[in-house]
C-alpha atoms as a PDB file:
ATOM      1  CA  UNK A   1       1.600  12.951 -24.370  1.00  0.00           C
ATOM      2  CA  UNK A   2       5.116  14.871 -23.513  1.00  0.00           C
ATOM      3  CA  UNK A   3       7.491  13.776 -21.350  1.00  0.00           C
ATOM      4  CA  UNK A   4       7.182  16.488 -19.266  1.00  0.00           C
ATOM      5  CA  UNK A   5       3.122  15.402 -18.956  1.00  0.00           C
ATOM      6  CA  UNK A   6       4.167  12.183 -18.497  1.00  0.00           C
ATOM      7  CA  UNK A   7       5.799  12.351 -15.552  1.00  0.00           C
ATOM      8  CA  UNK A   8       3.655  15.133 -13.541  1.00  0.00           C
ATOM      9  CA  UNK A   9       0.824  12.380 -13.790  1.00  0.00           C
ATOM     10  CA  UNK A  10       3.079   9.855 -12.879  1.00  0.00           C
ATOM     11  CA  UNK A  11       4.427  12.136  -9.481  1.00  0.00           C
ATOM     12  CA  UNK A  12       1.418  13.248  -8.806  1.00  0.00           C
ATOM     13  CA  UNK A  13      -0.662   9.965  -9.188  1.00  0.00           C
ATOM     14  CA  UNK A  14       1.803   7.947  -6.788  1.00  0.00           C
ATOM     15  CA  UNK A  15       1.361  10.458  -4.172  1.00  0.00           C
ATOM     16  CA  UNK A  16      -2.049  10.809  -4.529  1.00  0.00           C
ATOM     17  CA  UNK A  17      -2.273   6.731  -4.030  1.00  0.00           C
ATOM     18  CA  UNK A  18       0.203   6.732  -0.780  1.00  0.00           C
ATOM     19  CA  UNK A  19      -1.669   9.489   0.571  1.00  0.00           C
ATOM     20  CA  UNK A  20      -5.015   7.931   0.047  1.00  0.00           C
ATOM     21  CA  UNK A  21      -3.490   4.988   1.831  1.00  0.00           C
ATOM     22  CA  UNK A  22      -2.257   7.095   4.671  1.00  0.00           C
ATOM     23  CA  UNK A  23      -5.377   8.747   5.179  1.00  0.00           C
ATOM     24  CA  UNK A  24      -7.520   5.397   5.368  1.00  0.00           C
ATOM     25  CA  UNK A  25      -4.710   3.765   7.846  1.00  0.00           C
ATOM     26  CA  UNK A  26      -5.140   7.280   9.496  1.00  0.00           C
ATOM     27  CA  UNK A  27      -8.791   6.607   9.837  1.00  0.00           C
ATOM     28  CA  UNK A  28      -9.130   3.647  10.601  1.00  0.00           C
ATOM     29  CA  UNK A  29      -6.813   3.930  13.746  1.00  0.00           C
ATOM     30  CA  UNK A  30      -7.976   6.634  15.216  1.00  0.00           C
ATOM     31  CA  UNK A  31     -11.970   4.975  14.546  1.00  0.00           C
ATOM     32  CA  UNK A  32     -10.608   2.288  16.211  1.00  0.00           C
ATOM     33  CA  UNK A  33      -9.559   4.162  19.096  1.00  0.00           C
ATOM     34  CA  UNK A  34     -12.485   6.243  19.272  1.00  0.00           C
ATOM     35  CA  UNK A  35     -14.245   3.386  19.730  1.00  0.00           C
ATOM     36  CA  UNK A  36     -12.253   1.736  22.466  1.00  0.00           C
ATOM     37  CA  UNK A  37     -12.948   4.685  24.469  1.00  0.00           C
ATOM     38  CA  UNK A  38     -16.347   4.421  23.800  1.00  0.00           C
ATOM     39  CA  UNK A  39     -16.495   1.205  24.935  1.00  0.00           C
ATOM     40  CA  UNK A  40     -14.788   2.077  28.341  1.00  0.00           C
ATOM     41  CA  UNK A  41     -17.172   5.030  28.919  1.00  0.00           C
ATOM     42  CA  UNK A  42     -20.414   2.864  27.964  1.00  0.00           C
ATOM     43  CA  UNK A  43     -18.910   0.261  30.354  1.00  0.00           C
ATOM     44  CA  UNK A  44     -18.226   2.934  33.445  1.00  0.00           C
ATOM     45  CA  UNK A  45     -21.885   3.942  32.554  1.00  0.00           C
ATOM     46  CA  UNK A  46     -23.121   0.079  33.237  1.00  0.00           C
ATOM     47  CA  UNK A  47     -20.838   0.138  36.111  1.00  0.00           C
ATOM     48  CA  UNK A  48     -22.674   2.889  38.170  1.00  0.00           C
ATOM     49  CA  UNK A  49     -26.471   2.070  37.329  1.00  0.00           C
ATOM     50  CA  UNK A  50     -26.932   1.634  41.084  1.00  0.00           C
ATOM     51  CA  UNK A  51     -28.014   5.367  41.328  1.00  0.00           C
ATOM     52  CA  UNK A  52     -30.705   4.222  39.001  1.00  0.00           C
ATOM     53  CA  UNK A  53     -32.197   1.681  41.205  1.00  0.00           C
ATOM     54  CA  UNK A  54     -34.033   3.886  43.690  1.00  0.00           C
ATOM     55  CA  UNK A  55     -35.937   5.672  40.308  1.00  0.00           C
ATOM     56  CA  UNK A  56     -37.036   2.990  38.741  1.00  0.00           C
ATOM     57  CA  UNK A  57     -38.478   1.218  41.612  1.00  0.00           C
ATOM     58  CA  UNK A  58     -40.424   4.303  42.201  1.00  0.00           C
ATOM     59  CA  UNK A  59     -41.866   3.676  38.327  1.00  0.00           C
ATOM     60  CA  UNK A  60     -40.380   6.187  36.903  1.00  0.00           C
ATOM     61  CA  UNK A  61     -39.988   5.645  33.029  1.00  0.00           C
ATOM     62  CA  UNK A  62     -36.552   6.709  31.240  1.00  0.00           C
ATOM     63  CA  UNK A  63     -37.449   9.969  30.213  1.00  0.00           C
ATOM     64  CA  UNK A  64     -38.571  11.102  33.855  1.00  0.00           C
ATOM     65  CA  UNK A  65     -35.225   9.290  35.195  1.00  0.00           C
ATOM     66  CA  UNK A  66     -33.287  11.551  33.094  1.00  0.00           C
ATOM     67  CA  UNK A  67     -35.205  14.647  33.501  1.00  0.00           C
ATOM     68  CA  UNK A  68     -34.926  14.434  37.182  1.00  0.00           C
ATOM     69  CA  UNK A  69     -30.961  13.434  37.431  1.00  0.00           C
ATOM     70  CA  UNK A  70     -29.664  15.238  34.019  1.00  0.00           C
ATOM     71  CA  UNK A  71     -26.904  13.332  31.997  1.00  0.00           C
ATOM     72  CA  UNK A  72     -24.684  14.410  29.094  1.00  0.00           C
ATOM     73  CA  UNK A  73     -25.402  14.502  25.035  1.00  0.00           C
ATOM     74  CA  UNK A  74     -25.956  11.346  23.530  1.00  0.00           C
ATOM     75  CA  UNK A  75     -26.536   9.646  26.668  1.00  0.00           C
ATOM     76  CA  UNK A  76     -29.328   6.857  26.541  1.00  0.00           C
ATOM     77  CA  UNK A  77     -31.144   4.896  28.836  1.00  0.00           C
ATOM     78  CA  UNK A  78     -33.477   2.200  28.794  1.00  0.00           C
ATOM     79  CA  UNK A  79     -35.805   0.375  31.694  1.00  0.00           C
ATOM     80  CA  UNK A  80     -38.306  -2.198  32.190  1.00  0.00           C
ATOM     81  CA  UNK A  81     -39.623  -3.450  35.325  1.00  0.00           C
ATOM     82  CA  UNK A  82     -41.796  -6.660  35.333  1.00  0.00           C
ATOM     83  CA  UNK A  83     -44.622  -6.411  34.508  1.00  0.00           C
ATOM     84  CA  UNK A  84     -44.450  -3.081  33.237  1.00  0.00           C
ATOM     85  CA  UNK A  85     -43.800  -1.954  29.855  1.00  0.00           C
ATOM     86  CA  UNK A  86     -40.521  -0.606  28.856  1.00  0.00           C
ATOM     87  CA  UNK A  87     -39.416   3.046  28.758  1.00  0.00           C
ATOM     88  CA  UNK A  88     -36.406   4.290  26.682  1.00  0.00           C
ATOM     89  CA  UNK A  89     -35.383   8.337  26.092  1.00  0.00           C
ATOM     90  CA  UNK A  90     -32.335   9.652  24.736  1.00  0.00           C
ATOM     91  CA  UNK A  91     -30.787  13.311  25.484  1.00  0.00           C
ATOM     92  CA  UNK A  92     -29.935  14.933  22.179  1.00  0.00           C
ATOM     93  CA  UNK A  93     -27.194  17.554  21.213  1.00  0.00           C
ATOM     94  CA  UNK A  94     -29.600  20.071  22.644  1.00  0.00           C
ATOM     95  CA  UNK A  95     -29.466  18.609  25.777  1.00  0.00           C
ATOM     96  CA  UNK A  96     -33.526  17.888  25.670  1.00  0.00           C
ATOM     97  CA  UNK A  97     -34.688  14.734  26.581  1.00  0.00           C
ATOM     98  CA  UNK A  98     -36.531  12.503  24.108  1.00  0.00           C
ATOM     99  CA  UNK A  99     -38.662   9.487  24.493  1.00  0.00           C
ATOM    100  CA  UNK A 100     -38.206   6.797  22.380  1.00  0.00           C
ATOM    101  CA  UNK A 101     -41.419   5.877  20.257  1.00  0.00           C
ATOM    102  CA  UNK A 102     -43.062   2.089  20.969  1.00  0.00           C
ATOM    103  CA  UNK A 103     -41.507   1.279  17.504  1.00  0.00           C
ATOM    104  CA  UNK A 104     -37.957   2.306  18.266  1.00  0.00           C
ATOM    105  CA  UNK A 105     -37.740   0.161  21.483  1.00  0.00           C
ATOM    106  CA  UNK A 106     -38.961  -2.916  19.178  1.00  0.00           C
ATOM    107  CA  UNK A 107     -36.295  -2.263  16.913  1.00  0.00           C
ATOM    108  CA  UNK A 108     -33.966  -2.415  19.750  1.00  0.00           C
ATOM    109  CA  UNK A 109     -34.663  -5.025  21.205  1.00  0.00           C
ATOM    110  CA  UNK A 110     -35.442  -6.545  18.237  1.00  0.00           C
ATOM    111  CA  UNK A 111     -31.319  -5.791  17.537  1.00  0.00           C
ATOM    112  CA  UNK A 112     -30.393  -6.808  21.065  1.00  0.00           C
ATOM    113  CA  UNK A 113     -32.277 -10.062  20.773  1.00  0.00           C
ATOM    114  CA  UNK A 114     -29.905 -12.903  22.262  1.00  0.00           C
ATOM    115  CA  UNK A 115     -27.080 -10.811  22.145  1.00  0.00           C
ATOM    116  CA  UNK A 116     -24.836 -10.153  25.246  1.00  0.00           C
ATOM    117  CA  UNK A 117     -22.305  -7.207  26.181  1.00  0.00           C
ATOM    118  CA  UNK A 118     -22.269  -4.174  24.297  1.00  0.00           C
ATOM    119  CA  UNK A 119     -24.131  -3.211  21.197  1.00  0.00           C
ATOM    120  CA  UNK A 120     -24.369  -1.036  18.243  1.00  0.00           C
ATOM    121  CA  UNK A 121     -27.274  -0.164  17.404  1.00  0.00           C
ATOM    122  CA  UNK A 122     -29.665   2.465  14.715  1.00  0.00           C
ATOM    123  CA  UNK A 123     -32.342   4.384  16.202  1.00  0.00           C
ATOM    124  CA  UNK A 124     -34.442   5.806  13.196  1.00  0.00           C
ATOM    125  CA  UNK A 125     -33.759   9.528  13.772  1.00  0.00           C
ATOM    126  CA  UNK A 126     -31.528   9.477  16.433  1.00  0.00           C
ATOM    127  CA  UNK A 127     -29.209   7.529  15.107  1.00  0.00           C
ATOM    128  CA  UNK A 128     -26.663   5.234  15.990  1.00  0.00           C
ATOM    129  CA  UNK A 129     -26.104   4.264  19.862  1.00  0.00           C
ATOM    130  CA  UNK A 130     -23.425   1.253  21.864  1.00  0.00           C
ATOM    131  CA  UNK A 131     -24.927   0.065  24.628  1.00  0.00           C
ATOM    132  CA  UNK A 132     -25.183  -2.232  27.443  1.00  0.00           C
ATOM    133  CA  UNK A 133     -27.724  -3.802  29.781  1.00  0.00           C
ATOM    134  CA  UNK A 134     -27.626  -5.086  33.504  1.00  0.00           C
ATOM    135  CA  UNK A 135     -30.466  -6.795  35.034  1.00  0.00           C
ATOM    136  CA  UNK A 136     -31.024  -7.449  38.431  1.00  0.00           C
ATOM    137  CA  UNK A 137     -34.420  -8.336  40.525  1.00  0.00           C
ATOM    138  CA  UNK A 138     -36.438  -8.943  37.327  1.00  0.00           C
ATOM    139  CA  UNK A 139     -35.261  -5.172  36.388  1.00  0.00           C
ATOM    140  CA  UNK A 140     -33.272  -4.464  33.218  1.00  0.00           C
ATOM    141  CA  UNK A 141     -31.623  -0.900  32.522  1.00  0.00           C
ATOM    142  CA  UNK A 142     -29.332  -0.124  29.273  1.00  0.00           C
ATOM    143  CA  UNK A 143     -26.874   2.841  29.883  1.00  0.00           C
ATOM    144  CA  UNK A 144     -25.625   3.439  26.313  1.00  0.00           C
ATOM    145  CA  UNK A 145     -23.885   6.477  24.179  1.00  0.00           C
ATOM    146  CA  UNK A 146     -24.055   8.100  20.836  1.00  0.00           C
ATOM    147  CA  UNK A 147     -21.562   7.529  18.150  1.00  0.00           C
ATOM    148  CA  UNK A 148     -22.618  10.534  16.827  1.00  0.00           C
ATOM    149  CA  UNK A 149     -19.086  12.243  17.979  1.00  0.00           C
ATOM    150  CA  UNK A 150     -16.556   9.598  16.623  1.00  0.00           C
ATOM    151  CA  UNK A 151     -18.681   9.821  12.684  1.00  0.00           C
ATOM    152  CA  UNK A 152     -18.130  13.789  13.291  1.00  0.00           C
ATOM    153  CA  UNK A 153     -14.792  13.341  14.486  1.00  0.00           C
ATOM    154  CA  UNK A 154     -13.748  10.891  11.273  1.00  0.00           C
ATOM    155  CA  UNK A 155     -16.050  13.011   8.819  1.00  0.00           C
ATOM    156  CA  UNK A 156     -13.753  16.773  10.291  1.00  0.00           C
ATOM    157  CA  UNK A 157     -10.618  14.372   9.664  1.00  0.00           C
ATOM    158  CA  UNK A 158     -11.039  13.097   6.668  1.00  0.00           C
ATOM    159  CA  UNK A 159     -12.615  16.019   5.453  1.00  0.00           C
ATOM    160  CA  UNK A 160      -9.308  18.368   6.314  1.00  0.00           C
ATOM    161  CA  UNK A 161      -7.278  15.461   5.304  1.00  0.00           C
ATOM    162  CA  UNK A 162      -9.085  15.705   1.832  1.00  0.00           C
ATOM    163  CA  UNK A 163      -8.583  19.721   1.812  1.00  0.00           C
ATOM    164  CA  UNK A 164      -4.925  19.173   2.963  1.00  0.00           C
ATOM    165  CA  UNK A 165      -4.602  16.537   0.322  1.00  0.00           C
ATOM    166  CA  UNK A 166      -5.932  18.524  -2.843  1.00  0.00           C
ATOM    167  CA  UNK A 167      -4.095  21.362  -1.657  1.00  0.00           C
ATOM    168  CA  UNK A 168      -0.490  19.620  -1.388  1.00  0.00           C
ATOM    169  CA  UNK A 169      -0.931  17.891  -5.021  1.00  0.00           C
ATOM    170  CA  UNK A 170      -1.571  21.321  -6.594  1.00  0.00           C
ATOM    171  CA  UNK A 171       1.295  22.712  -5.140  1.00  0.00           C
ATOM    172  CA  UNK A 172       3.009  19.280  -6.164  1.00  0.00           C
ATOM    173  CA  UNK A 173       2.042  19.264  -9.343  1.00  0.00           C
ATOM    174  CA  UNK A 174       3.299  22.694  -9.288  1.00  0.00           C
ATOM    175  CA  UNK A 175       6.951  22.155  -8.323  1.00  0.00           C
ATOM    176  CA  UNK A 176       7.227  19.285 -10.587  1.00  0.00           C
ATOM    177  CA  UNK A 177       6.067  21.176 -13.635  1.00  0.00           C
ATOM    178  CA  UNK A 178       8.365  24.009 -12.554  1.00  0.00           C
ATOM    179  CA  UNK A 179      11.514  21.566 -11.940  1.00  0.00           C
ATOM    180  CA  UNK A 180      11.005  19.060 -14.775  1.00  0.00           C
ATOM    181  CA  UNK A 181      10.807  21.893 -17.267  1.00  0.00           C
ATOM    182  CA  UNK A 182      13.906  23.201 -15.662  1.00  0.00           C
ATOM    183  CA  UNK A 183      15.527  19.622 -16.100  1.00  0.00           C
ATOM    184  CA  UNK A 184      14.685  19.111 -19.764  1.00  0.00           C
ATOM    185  CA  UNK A 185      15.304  22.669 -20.539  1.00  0.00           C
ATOM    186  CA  UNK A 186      18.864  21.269 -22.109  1.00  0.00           C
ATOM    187  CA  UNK A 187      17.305  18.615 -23.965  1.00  0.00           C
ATOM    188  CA  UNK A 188      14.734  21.535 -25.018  1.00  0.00           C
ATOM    189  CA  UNK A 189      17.642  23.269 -27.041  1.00  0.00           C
ATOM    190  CA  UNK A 190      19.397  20.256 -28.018  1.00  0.00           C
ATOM    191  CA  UNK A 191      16.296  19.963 -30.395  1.00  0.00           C
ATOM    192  CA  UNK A 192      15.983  23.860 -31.216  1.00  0.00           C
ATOM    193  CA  UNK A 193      19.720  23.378 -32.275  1.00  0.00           C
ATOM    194  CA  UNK A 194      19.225  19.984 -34.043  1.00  0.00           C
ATOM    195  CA  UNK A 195      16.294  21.940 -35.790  1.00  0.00           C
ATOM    196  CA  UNK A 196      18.067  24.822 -36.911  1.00  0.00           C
ATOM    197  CA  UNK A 197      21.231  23.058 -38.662  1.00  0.00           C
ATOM    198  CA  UNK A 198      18.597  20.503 -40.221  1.00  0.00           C
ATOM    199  CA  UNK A 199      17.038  23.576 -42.729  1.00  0.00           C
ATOM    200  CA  UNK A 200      20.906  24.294 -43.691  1.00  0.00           C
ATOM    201  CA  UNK A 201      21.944  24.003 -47.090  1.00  0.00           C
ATOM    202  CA  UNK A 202      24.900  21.189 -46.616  1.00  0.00           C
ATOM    203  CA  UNK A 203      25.185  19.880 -49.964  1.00  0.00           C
ATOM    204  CA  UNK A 204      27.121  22.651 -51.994  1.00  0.00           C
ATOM    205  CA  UNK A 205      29.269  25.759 -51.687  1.00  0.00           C
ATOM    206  CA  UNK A 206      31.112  26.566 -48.581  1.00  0.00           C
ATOM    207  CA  UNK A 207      28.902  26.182 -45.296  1.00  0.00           C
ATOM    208  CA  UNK A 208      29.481  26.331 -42.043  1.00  0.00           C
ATOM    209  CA  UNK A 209      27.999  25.505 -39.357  1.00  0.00           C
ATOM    210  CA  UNK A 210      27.453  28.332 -36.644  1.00  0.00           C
ATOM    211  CA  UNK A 211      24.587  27.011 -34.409  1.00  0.00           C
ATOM    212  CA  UNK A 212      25.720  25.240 -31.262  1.00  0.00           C
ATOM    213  CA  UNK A 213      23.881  23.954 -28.241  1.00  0.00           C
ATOM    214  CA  UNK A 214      24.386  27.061 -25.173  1.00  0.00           C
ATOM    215  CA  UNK A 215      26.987  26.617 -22.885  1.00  0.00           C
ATOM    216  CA  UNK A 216      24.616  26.383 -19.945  1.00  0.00           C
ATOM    217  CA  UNK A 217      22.463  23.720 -21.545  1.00  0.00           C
ATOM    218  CA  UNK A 218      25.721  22.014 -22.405  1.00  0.00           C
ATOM    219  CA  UNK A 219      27.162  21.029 -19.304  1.00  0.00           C
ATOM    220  CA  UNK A 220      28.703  17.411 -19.237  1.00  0.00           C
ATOM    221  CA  UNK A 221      28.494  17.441 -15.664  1.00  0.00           C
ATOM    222  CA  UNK A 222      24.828  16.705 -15.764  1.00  0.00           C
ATOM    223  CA  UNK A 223      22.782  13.334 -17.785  1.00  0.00           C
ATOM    224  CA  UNK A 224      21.122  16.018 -19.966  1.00  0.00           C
ATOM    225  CA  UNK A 225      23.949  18.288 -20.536  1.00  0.00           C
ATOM    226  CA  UNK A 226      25.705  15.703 -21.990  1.00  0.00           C
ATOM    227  CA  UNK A 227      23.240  15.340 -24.360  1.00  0.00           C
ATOM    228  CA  UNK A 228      24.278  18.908 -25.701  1.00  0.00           C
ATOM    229  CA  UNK A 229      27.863  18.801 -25.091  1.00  0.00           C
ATOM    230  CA  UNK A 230      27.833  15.743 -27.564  1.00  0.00           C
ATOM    231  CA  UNK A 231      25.882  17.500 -29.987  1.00  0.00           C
ATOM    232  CA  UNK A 232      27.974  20.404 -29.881  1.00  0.00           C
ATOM    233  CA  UNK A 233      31.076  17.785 -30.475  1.00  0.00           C
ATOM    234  CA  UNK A 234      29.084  16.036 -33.112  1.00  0.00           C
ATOM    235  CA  UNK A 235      28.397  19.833 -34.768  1.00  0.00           C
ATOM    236  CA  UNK A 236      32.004  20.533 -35.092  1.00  0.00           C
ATOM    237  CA  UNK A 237      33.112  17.483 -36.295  1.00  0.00           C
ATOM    238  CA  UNK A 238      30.784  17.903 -39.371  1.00  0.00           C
ATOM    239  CA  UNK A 239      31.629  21.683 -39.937  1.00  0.00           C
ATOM    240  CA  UNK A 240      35.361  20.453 -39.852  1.00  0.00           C
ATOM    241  CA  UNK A 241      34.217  18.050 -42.147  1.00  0.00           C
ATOM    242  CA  UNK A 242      32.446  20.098 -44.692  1.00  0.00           C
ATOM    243  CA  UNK A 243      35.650  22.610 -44.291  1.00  0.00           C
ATOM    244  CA  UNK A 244      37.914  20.128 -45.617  1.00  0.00           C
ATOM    245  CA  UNK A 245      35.283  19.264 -48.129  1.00  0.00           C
ATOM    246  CA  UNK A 246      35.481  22.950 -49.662  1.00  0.00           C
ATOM    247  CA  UNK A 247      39.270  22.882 -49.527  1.00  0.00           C
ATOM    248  CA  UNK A 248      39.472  19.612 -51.781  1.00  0.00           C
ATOM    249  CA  UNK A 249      36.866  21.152 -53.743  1.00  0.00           C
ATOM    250  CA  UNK A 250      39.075  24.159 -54.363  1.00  0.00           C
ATOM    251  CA  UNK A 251      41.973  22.460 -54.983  1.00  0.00           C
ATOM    252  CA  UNK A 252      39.780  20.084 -57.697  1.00  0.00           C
ATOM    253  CA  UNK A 253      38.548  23.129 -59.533  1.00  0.00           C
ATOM    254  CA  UNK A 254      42.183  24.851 -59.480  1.00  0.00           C
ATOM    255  CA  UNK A 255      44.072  21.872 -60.858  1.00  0.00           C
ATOM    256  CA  UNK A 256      41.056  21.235 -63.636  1.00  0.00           C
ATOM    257  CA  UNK A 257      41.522  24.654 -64.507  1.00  0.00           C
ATOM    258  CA  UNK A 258      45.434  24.359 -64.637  1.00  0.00           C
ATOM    259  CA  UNK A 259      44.988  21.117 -66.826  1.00  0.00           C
ATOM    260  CA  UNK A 260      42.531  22.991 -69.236  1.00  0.00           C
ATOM    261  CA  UNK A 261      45.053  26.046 -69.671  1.00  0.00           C
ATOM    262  CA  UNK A 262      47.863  23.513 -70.273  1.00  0.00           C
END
């Protein structure tokens, strides 16, 4: 791999890690406030049940209860009266009422068996519900809501956090492509240069050595520049050099043609 490769993966894998971090802290905060509020609205819910007294020792079942005296989306409600059998119904996102099947209301109290306060629990089909019971007179009614909203509210998050995400590492990746090639442009003709003077002929006859390392990729005012500005120094040391060569060679051939006349 290239530098340059090198470190876009390296940029844009950090940020990619912190951000995934972020976003799961992110998450799991606001889940866990989501569900605190929950809990305080299930709890208000237990808290006023008194309304429901009148209705259920009429005999209504939960679906009639909540067909009568409408409640919001999500809302669920549960009764048995000894020795009756139990009734359970649910209001949906449609704001129908739905009775629970006999299986269901096994399953929950199969989940709520010796368990106290609230509960989560799965409804096949309906999904997943807190709740809470209070029992008085050999009655028991559970008030509960969905958590349907707080799994739509994380899924929207992380979902634009995800969009939000890919979009910034693309630009990211981006801007560091665009700045590290800018940054190692100097170091880019350092080597162009370097490659140039290497297919000179050096070794006879008089040479000099014209390429040199542009002044704007050459300034010592920068790490990379100085890389240049030394190879520019470097350069004109050896063309001095291989001047001074050709002079002593010149002044060789002159006095060995001087001896040879003499």
């Amino acid at each position: 791999w290239t530098l340059q490769r090198k470190l876009i993966v390296t940029v844009v894998g950090i940020t990619s890690f912190i951000l995934v971090l972020v976003a799961v802290a992110t998450s799991a905060i606001l889940g866990q406030v989501l569900e605190q509020q929950l809990d305080a609205e299930v709890k208000a819910e237990r808290q006023s049940v008194e309304y429901l007294r009148g209705p259920v020792a009429g005999g209504l079942t939960a679906e009639q209860i909540l067909e009568q005296q409408p409640r919001q989306a999500g809302y669920f409600l549960a009764v048995q009266s000894l020795p009756g059998d139990a009734s359970a119904a649910v209001v949906d996102q449609n704001g129908d009422v739905v009775a629970l099947t006999d299986d269901q209301i096994t399953e929950i109290n199969d989940s709520a068996q010796g368990q106290r306060g609230q509960l989560v629990v799965t409804i096949d089909e309906l999904g997943t519900y807190r709740i809470e019971g209070v029992s008085f007179g050999g009655t028991t009614i559970i008030v509960g809501l969905s958590r349907a909203g707080i799994t739509e509210t994380l899924t929207r998050m992380l979902i634009t956090i995800g969009l939000l995400t890919a979009g910034g590492l693309l630009l990211l990746a981006v801007a560091t492509a665009w700045t590290i090639r800018r940054g190692l442009a100097p170091l880019r003709a350092v080597a162009d240069t370097a490659a140039r003077v290497s297919v000179l002929q050096l070794d006879q006859g008089e040479v000099s050595i014209a390429e040199r390392v542009p002044v704007r990729e050459s300034d010592p005012r920068t790490e990379v520049g100085r890389v240049g500005a030394a190879l520019n120094t470097l350069l004109d040391h050896v063309d001095e050099s291989l001047t001074a060569r050709q002079r002593n060679e010149e002044r060789m051939r002159s006095f060995v043609a001087d001896a040879s006349h003499e």
